[in-house]
Protein backbone atom coordinates (compact mmCIF):
# COMPACT_ATOMS: atom_id res chain seq x y z
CA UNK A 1 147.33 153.16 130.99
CA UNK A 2 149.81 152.24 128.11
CA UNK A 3 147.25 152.01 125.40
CA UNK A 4 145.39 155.02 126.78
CA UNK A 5 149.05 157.07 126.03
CA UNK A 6 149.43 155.62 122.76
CA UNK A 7 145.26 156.58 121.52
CA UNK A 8 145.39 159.76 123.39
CA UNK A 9 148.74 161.59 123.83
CA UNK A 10 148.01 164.04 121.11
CA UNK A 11 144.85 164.89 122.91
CA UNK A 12 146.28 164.91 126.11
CA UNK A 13 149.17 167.49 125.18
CA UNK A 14 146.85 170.09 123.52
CA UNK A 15 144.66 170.22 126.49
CA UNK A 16 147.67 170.88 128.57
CA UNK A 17 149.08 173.54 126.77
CA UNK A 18 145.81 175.28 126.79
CA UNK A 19 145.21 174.92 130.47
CA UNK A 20 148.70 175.47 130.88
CA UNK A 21 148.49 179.10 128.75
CA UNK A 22 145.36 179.57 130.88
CA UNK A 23 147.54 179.29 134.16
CA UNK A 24 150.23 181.74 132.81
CA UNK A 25 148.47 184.16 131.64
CA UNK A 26 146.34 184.39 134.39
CA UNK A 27 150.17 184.06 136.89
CA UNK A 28 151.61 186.61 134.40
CA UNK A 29 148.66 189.15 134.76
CA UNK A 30 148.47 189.04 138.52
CA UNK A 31 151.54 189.66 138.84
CA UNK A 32 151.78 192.69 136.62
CA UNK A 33 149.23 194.13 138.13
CA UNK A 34 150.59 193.60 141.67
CA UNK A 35 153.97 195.17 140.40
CA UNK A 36 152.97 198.00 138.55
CA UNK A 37 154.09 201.42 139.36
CA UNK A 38 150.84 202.90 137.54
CA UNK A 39 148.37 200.85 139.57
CA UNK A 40 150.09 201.65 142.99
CA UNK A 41 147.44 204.01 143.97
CA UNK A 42 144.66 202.02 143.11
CA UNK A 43 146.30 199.02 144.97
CA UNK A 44 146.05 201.44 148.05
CA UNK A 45 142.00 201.10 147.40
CA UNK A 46 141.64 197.45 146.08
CA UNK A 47 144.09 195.40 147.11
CA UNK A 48 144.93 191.90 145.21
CA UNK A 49 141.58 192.01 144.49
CA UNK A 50 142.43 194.40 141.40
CA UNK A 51 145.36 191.65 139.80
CA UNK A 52 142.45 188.99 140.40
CA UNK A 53 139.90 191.06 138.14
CA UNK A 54 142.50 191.86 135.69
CA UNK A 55 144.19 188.43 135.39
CA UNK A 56 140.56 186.35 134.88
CA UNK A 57 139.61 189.21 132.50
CA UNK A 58 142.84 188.18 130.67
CA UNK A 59 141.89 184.74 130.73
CA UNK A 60 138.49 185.43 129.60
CA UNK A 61 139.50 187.76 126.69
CA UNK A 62 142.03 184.06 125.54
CA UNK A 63 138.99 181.74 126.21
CA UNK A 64 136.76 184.03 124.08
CA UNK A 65 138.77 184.11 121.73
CA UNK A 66 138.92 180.14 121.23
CA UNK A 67 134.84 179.28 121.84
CA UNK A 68 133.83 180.33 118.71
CA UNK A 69 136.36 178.25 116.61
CA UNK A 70 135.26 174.71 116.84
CA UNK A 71 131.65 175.78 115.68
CA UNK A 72 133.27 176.40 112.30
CA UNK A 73 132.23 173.77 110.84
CA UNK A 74 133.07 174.95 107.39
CA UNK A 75 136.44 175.54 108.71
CA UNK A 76 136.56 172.17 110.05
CA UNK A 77 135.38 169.94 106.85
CA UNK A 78 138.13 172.21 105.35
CA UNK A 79 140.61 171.35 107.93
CA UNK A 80 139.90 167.87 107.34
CA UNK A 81 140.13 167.98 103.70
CA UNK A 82 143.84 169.61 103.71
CA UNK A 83 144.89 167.28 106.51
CA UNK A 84 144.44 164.06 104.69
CA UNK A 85 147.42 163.18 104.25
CA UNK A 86 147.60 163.60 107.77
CA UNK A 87 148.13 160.90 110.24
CA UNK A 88 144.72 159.41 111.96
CA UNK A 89 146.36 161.37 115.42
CA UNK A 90 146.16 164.52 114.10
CA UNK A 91 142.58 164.20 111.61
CA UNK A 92 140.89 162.75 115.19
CA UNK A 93 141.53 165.65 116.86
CA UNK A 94 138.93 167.35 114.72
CA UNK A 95 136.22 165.07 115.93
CA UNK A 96 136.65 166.66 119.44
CA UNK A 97 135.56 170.14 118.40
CA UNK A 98 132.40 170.11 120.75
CA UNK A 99 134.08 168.70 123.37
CA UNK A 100 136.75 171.44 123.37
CA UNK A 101 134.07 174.09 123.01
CA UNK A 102 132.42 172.77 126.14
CA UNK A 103 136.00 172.63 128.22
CA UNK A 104 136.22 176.10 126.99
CA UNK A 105 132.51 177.61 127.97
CA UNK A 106 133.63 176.23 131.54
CA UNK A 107 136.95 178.04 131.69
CA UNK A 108 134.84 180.85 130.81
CA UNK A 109 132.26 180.22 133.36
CA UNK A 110 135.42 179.75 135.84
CA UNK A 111 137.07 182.97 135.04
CA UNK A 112 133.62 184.62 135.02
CA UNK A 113 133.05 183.55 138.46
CA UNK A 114 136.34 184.80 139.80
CA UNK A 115 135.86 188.01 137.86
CA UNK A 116 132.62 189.15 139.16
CA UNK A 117 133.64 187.68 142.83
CA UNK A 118 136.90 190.31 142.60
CA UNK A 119 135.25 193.32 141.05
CA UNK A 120 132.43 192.78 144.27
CA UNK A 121 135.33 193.39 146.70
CA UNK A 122 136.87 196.17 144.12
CA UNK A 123 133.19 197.97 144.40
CA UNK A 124 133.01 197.22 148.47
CA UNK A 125 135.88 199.01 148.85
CA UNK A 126 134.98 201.71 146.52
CA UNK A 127 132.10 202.15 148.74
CA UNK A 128 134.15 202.10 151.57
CA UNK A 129 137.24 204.49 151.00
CA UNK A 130 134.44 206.92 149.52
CA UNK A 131 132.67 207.25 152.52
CA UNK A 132 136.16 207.57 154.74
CA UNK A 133 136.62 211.14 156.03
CA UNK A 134 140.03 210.43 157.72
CA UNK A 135 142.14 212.44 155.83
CA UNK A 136 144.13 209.08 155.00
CA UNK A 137 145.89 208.63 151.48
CA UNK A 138 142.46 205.94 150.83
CA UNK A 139 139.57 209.06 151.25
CA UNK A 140 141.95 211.67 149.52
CA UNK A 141 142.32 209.38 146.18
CA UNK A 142 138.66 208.62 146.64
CA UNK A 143 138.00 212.46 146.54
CA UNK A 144 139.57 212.89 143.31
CA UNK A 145 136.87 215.30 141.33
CA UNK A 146 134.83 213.38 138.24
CA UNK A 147 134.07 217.05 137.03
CA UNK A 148 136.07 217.67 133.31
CA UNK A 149 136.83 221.36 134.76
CA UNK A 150 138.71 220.36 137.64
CA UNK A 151 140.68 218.23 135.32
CA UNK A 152 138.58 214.80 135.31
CA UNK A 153 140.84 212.34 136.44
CA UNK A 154 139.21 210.61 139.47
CA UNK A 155 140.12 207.20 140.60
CA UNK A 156 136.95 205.84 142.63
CA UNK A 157 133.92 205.74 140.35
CA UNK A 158 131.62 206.28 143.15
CA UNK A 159 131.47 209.72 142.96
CA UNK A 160 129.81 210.69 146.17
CA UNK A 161 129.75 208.85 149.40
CA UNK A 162 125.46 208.67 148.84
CA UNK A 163 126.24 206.37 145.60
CA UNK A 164 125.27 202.61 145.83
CA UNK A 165 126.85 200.18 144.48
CA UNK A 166 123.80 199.25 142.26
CA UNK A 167 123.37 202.61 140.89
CA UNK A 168 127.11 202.62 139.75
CA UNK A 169 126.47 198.65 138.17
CA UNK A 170 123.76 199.52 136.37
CA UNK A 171 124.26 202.71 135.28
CA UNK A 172 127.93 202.29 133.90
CA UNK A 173 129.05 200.56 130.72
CA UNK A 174 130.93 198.23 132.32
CA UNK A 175 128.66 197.35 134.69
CA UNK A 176 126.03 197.18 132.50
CA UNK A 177 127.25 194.72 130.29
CA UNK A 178 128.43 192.73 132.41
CA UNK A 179 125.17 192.20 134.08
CA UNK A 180 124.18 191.37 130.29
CA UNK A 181 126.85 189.33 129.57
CA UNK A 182 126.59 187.07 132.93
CA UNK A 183 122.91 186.69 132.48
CA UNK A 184 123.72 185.48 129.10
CA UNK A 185 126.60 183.05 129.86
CA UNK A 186 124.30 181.59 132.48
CA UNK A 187 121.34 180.82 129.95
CA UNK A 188 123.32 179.20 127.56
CA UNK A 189 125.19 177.05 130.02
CA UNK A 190 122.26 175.84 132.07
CA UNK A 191 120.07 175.31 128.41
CA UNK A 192 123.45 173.26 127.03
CA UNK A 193 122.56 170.30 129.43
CA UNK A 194 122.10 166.93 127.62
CA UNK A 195 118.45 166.54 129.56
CA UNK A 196 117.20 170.22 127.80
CA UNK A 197 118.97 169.16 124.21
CA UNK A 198 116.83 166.08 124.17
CA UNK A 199 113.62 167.45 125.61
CA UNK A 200 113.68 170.53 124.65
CA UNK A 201 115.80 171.37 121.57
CA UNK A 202 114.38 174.30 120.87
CA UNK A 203 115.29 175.99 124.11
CA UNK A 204 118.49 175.11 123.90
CA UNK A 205 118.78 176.43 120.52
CA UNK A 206 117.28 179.82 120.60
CA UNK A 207 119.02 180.24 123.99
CA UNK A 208 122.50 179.45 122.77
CA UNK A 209 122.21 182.28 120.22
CA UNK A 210 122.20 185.03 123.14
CA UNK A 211 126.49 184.66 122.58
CA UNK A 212 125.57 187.22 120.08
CA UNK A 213 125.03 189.79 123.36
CA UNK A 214 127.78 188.49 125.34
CA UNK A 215 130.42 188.82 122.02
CA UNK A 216 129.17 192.31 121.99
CA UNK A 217 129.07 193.05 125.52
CA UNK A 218 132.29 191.91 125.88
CA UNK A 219 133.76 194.01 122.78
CA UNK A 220 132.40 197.24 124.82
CA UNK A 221 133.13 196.23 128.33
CA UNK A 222 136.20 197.59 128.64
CA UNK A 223 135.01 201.10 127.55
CA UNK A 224 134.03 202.73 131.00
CA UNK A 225 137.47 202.53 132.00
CA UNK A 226 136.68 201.61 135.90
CA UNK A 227 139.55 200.31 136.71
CA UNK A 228 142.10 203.31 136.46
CA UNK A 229 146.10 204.14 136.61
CA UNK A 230 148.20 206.51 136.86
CA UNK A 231 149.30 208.30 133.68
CA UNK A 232 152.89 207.33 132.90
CA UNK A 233 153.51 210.93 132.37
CA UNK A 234 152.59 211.73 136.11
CA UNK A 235 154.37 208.65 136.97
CA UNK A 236 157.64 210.25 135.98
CA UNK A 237 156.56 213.43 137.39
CA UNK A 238 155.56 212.32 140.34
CA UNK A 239 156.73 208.52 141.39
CA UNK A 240 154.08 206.99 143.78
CA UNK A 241 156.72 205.34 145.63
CA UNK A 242 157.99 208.91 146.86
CA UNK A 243 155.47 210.93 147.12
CA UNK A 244 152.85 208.66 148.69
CA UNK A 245 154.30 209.65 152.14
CA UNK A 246 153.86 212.85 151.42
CA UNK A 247 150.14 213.13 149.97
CA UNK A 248 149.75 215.97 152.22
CA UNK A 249 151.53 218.11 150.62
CA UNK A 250 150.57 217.55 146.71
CA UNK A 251 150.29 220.69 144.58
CA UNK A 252 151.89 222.90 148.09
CA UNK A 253 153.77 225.76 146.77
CA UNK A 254 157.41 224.51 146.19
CA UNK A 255 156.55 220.48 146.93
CA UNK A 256 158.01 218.40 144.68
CA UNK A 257 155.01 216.20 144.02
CA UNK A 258 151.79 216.91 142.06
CA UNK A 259 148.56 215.77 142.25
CA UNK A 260 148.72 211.80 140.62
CA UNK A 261 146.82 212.08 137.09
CA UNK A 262 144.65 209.15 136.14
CA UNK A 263 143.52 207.11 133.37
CA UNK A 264 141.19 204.41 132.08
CA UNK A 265 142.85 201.23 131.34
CA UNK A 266 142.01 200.89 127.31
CA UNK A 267 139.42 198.80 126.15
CA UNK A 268 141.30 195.20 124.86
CA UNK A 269 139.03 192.33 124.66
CA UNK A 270 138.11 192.99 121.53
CA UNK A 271 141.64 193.03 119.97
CA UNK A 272 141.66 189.41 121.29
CA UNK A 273 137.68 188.42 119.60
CA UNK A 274 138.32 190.12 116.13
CA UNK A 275 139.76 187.82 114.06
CA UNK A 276 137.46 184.44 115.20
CA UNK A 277 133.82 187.31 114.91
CA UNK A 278 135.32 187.61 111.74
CA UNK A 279 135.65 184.25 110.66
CA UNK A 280 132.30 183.32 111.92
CA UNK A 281 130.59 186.08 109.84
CA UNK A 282 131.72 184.75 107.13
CA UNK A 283 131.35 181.35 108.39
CA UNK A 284 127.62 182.41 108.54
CA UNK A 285 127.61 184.45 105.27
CA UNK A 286 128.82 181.08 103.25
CA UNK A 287 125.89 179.18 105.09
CA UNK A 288 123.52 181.14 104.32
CA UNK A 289 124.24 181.28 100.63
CA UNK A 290 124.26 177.56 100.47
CA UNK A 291 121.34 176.73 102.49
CA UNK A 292 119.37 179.55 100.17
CA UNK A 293 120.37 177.14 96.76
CA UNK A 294 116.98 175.40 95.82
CA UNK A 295 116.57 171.80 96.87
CA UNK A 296 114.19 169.10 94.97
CA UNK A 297 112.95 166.31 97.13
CA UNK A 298 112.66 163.32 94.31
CA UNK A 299 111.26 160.59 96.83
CA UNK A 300 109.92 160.65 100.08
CA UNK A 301 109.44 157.03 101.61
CA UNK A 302 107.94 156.39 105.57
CA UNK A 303 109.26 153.52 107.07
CA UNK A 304 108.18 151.87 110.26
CA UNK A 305 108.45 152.96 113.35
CA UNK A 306 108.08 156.91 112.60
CA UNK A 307 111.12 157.13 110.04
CA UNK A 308 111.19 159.45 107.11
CA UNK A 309 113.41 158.99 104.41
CA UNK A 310 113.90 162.46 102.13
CA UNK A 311 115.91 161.71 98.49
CA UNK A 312 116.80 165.22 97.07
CA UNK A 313 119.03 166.89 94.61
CA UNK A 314 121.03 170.35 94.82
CA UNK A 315 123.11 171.65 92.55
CA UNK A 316 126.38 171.67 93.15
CA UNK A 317 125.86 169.19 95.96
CA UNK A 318 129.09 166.64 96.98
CA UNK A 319 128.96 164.80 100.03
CA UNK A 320 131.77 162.16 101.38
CA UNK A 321 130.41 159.11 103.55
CA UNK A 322 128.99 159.38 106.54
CA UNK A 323 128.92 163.15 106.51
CA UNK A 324 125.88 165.23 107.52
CA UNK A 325 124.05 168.12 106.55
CA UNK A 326 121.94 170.68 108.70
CA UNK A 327 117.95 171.13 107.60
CA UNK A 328 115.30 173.71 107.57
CA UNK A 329 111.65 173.62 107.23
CA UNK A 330 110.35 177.51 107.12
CA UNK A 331 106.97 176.61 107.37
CA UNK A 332 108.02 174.80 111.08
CA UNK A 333 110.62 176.89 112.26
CA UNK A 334 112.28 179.63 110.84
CA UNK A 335 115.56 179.86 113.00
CA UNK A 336 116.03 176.25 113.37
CA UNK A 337 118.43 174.25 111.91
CA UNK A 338 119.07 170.32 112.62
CA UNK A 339 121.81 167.60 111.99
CA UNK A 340 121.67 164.45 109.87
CA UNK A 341 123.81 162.24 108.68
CA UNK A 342 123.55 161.68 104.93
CA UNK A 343 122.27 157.83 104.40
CA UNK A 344 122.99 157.99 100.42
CA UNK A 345 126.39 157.23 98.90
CA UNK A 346 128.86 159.41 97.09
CA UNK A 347 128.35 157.28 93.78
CA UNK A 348 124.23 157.74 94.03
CA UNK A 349 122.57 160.72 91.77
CA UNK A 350 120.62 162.02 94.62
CA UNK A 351 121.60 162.15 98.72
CA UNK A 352 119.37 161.28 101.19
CA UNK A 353 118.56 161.33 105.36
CA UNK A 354 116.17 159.32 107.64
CA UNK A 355 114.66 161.30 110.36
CA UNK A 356 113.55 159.60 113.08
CA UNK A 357 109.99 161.23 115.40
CA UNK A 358 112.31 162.35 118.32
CA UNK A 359 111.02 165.66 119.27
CA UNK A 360 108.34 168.57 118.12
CA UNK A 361 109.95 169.38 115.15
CA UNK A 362 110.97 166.21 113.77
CA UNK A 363 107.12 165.48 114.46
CA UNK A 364 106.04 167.99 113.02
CA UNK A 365 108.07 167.35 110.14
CA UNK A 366 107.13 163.94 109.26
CA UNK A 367 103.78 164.91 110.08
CA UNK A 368 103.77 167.54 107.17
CA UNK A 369 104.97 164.96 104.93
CA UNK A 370 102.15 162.76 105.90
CA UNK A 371 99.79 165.28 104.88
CA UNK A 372 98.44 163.93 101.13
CA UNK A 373 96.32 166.49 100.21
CA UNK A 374 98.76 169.40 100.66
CA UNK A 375 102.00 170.33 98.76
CA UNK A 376 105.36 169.29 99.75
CA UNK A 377 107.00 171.26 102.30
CA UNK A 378 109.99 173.62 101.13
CA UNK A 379 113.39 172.14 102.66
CA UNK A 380 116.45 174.24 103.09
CA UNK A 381 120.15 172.53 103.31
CA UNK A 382 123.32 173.75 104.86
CA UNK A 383 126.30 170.97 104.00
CA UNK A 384 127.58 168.55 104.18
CA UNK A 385 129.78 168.65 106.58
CA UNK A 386 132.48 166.28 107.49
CA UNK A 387 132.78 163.44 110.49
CA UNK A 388 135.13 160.97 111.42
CA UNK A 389 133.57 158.59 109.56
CA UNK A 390 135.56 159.74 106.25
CA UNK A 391 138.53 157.95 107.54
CA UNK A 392 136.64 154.78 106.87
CA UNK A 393 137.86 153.50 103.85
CA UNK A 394 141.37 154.32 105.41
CA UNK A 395 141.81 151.38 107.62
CA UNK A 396 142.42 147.55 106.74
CA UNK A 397 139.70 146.32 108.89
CA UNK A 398 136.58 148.73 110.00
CA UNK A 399 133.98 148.11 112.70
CA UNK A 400 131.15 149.78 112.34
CA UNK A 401 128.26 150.39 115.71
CA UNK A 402 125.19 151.56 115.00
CA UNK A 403 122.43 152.17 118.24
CA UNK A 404 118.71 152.74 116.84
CA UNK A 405 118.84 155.47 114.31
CA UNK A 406 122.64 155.54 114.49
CA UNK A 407 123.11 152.86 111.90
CA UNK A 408 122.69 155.70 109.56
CA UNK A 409 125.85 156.99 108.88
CA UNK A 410 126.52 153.21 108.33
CA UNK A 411 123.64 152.89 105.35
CA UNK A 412 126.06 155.35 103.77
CA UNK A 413 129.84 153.39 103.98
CA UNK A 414 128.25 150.04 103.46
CA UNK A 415 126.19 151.12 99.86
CA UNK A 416 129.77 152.72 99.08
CA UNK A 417 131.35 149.72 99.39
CA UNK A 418 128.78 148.15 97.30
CA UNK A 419 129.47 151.03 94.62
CA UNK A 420 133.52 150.68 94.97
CA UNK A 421 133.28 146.67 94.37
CA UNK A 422 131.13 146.74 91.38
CA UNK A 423 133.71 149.53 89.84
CA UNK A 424 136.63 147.43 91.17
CA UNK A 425 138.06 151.03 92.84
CA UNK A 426 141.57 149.35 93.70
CA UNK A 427 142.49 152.27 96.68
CA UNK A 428 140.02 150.47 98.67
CA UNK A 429 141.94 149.69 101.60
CA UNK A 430 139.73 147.80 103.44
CA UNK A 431 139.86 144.09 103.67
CA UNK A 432 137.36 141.42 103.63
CA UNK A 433 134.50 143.87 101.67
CA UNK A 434 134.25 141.33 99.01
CA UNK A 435 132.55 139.30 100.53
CA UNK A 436 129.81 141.10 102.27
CA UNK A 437 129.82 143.02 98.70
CA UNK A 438 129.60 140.01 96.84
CA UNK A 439 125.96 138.93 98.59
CA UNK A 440 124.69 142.36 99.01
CA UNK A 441 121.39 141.55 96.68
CA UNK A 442 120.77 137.71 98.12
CA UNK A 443 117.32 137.51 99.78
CA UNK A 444 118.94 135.10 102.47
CA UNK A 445 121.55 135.59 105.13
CA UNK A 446 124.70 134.99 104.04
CA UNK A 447 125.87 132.87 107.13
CA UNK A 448 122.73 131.05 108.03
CA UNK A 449 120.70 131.56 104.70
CA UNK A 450 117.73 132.79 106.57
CA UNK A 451 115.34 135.45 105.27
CA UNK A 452 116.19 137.55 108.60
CA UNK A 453 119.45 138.87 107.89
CA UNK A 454 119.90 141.06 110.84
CA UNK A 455 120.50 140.09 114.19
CA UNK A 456 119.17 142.04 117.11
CA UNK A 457 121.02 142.17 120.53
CA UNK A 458 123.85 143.39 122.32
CA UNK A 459 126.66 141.63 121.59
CA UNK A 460 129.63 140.84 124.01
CA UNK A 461 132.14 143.16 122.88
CA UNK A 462 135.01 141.30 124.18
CA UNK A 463 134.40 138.28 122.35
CA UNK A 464 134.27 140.73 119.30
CA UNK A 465 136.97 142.66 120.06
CA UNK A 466 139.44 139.22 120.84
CA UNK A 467 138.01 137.44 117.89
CA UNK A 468 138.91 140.34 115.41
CA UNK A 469 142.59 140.91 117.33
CA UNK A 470 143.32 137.36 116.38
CA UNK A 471 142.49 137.33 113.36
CA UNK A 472 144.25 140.31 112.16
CA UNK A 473 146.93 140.31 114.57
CA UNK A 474 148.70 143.60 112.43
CA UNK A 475 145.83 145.37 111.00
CA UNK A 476 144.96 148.67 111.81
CA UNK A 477 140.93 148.48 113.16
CA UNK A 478 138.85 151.53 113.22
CA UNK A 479 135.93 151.45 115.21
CA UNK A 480 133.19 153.59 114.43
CA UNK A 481 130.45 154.61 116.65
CA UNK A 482 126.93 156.45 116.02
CA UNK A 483 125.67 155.85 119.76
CA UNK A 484 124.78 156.61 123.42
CA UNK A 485 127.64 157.75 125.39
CA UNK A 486 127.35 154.67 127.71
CA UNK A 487 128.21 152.49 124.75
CA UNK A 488 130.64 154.83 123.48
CA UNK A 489 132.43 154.04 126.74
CA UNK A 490 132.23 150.32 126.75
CA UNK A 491 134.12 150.14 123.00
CA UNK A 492 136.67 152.97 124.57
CA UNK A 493 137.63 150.91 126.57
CA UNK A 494 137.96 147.56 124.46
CA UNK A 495 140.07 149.80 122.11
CA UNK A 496 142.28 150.40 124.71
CA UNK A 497 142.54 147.35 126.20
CA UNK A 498 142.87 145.15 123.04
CA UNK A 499 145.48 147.37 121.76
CA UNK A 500 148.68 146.22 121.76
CA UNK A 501 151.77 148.74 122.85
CA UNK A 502 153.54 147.48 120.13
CA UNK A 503 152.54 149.66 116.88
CA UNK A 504 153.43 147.06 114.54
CA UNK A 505 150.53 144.91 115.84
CA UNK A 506 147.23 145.19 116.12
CA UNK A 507 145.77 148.72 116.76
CA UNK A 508 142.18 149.52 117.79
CA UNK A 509 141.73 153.28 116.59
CA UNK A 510 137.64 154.48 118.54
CA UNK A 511 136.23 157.39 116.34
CA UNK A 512 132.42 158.55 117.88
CA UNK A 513 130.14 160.64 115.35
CA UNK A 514 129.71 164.16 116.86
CA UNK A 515 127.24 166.96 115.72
């Protein structure tokens, strides 16, 4: 538990301040709303259920606001670039951008949930104190005219006690969108899955683009006005608190009370979504324009096992190790975009990817390729954009994990080395390169001197992880991992446990590629 404090604290204490905003804004809305002189009235209708509509819609209009952010990925590589100087805490919290944006699609889901289960008791009761003919204070506020001549300000939006429910949903802006917006939210959740990413990419990325319908749904939601107070100038005129009592007698000939005046509550959600639909215009506007600069592929290579290795030049193009770029092929897909990790390093003329057959377009990609007797397919590039495996070169001692076509980010750091060796670059910081840099070019392994020099298996990471603890008992280690998550947890937890809780010895620092 001591290790997992040291590694993760930072992580740890921004989660709780955002759950803990979530929880107070959500507190501090209910409670306004169950307070309120303005909403008295339509208390006398709805109940709590109106402070639980209005608080989750608060907490939806925060959550919005945040989802869009770690998808920046512009703003991110920038982000990175500025915070260099930065300790490894605060540059790793980058590498958790997806993972926030998932907490934060739930909390959205969450708040969605208990939004649409409150506004279905708001409309039930609608329904109900519409079709009351008591004479009570409910059925005369329900009775409030909708007609602009007899002044307009109603408080029930079911306007006669033949209305459905339905009708009102779908016929309303508010409850129009947010049929829209739900139906939305619930294809891109249920697409998101890990099972329909692998399977079937493509559904989850066409689907995920529908947030364009629930940004603008939400933007207009709030326009209907539904949900409805009392004016604050017929508050002071007539205070609900005294004249409530007395609702027979509103608008009698010398009674002291009027008629209560209504309004709309005013559109806000998109006050809170402006700024980030902003940023991700331009976000989008400045990917475009890259990904439209002309790319030249100078070598394509196939390597075993259904690998395709793409060399190309762009002008302008600098890349960082083990970054990764997004690609296009029009003539496959017009819309979609994929990530790879660049396999060239910094010091080469050209930057290059492997893509590995893992799906229809990646197989229909390196079948286009395979094609001899037609022409090249057009590529379009988007990046690069940065990972956690920048920090690389900033640790004594690195470990680096590659799983299958993971050990690409790797190809990258380990030619750099090469590069950074030859040109004796003294802010290497890492330790022990020499070596491996030394007897890059032998034909034989430089342990056993056999031809093979790999060496396939699983290793024991324990042995590993003691071995390199005792031999550099006050390094800083940064482990690096381009994996399955079931791996990623096995080294998570040799980081932690091989870490000592004293910082002047020997740190394990876990950093997981993310796209």
């Amino acid at each position: 538990m001591g290790n997992w404090v040291v590694n993760h604290w930072f992580s740890a204490l921004f989660l709780a301040v955002w759950l803990g905003l979530n929880v107070f804004l959500f507190v501090d809305a209910f409670l306004k709303y169950e307070k309120a002189d303005k909403y008295f009235y339509t208390r006398e209708i709805l109940g709590s259920s109106l402070a639980c509509a209005r608080a989750s819609a608060l907490c939806l209009n925060f959550n919005s606001m945040l989802i869009l952010l770690p998808v920046c990925r512009n703003l991110l590589s920038f982000l990175r670039g500025t915070c260099s100087f930065c300790s490894r805490t605060l540059r790793k919290q980058l590498d958790h951008n997806l993972t926030f944006h998932k907490l934060v699609a739930y909390m959205i889901c969450l708040h969605t949930a208990i939004h649409i289960i409150a506004h279905l008791f708001n409309f039930h009761r609608y329904s109900r104190s519409r079709q009351a003919a008591d004479g009570s204070l409910v059925s005369i506020l329900s009775s409030l005219s909708h007609r602009e001549k007899e002044g307009g300000s109603w408080l029930n939006p079911i306007q006669s006690p033949n209305m459905t429910v339905e009708y009102v949903t779908f016929t309303s802006i508010a409850g129009l969108t947010g049929v829209i917006m739900t139906i939305a939210l619930i294809l891109m959740v249920t697409s998101a899955t890990k099972f329909i990413q692998r399977s079937y990419f493509e559904v989850f990325w066409y689907t995920h683009h529908f947030f364009i319908f629930y940004i603008l749904g939400l933007g207009i939601h709030g326009i209907g006005g539904i949900v409805r107070g009392q004016t604050e100038e017929s508050v002071n005129e007539s205070h609900p608190h005294k004249c409530a009592e007395s609702f027979e007698q509103w608008d009698a000939h010398g009674a002291r009370c009027r008629r209560p005046q209504f309004e709309g509550h005013p559109p806000e959600s998109w006050k809170w979504i402006l700024a980030p639909v902003v940023l991700y215009i331009f976000e989008r506007i400045l990917r475009f324009y890259r990904s439209q600069q002309k790319v030249v592929i100078t070598k394509v290579v196939m390597h075993p096992s259904k690998v395709l290795e793409l060399q190309m030049n762009k002008r302008g193009f600098s890349m960082e190790v083990g970054q990764y770029i997004f690609v296009n092929c029009p003539s496959i897909s017009l819309l979609e975009w994929h990530p790879f990790t660049l396999t060239s390093a910094p010091e080469e003329d050209f930057f290059s990817i492997h893509i590995r057959a893992a799906g229809d377009w990646t197989e229909n990609l390196i079948r286009a390729f395979e094609q001899q007797y037609s022409s090249i397919p057009r590529i379009e590039v988007d990046g690069p954009f940065g990972t956690v495996s920048e920090d690389v070169f900033q640790y004594e001692v690195a470990m680096l994990v590659g799983a299958g076509i993971g050990v690409t980010p790797f190809a990258s750091i380990l030619k750099s080395i090469w590069y950074k060796f030859q040109r004796a670059d003294h802010y290497l910081k890492t330790q022990k390169a020499g070596h491996a840099a030394l007897n890059f070019d032998k034909v034989t392994d430089i342990v056993t001197g056999l031809k093979q020099k790999t060496s396939f298996g699983r290793p024991m990471w324990d042995n590993e992880f003691s071995t390199i603890a005792t031999s550099h008992p006050k390094s800083v280690v940064g482990v690096f991992l381009c994996g399955p998550r079931t791996l990623a947890k096995s080294l998570r937890k040799c980081c932690h446990r091989y870490s000592s809780l004293d910082p002047r010895k020997v740190q394990f620092y876990f950093n997981k590629e993310n796209f």
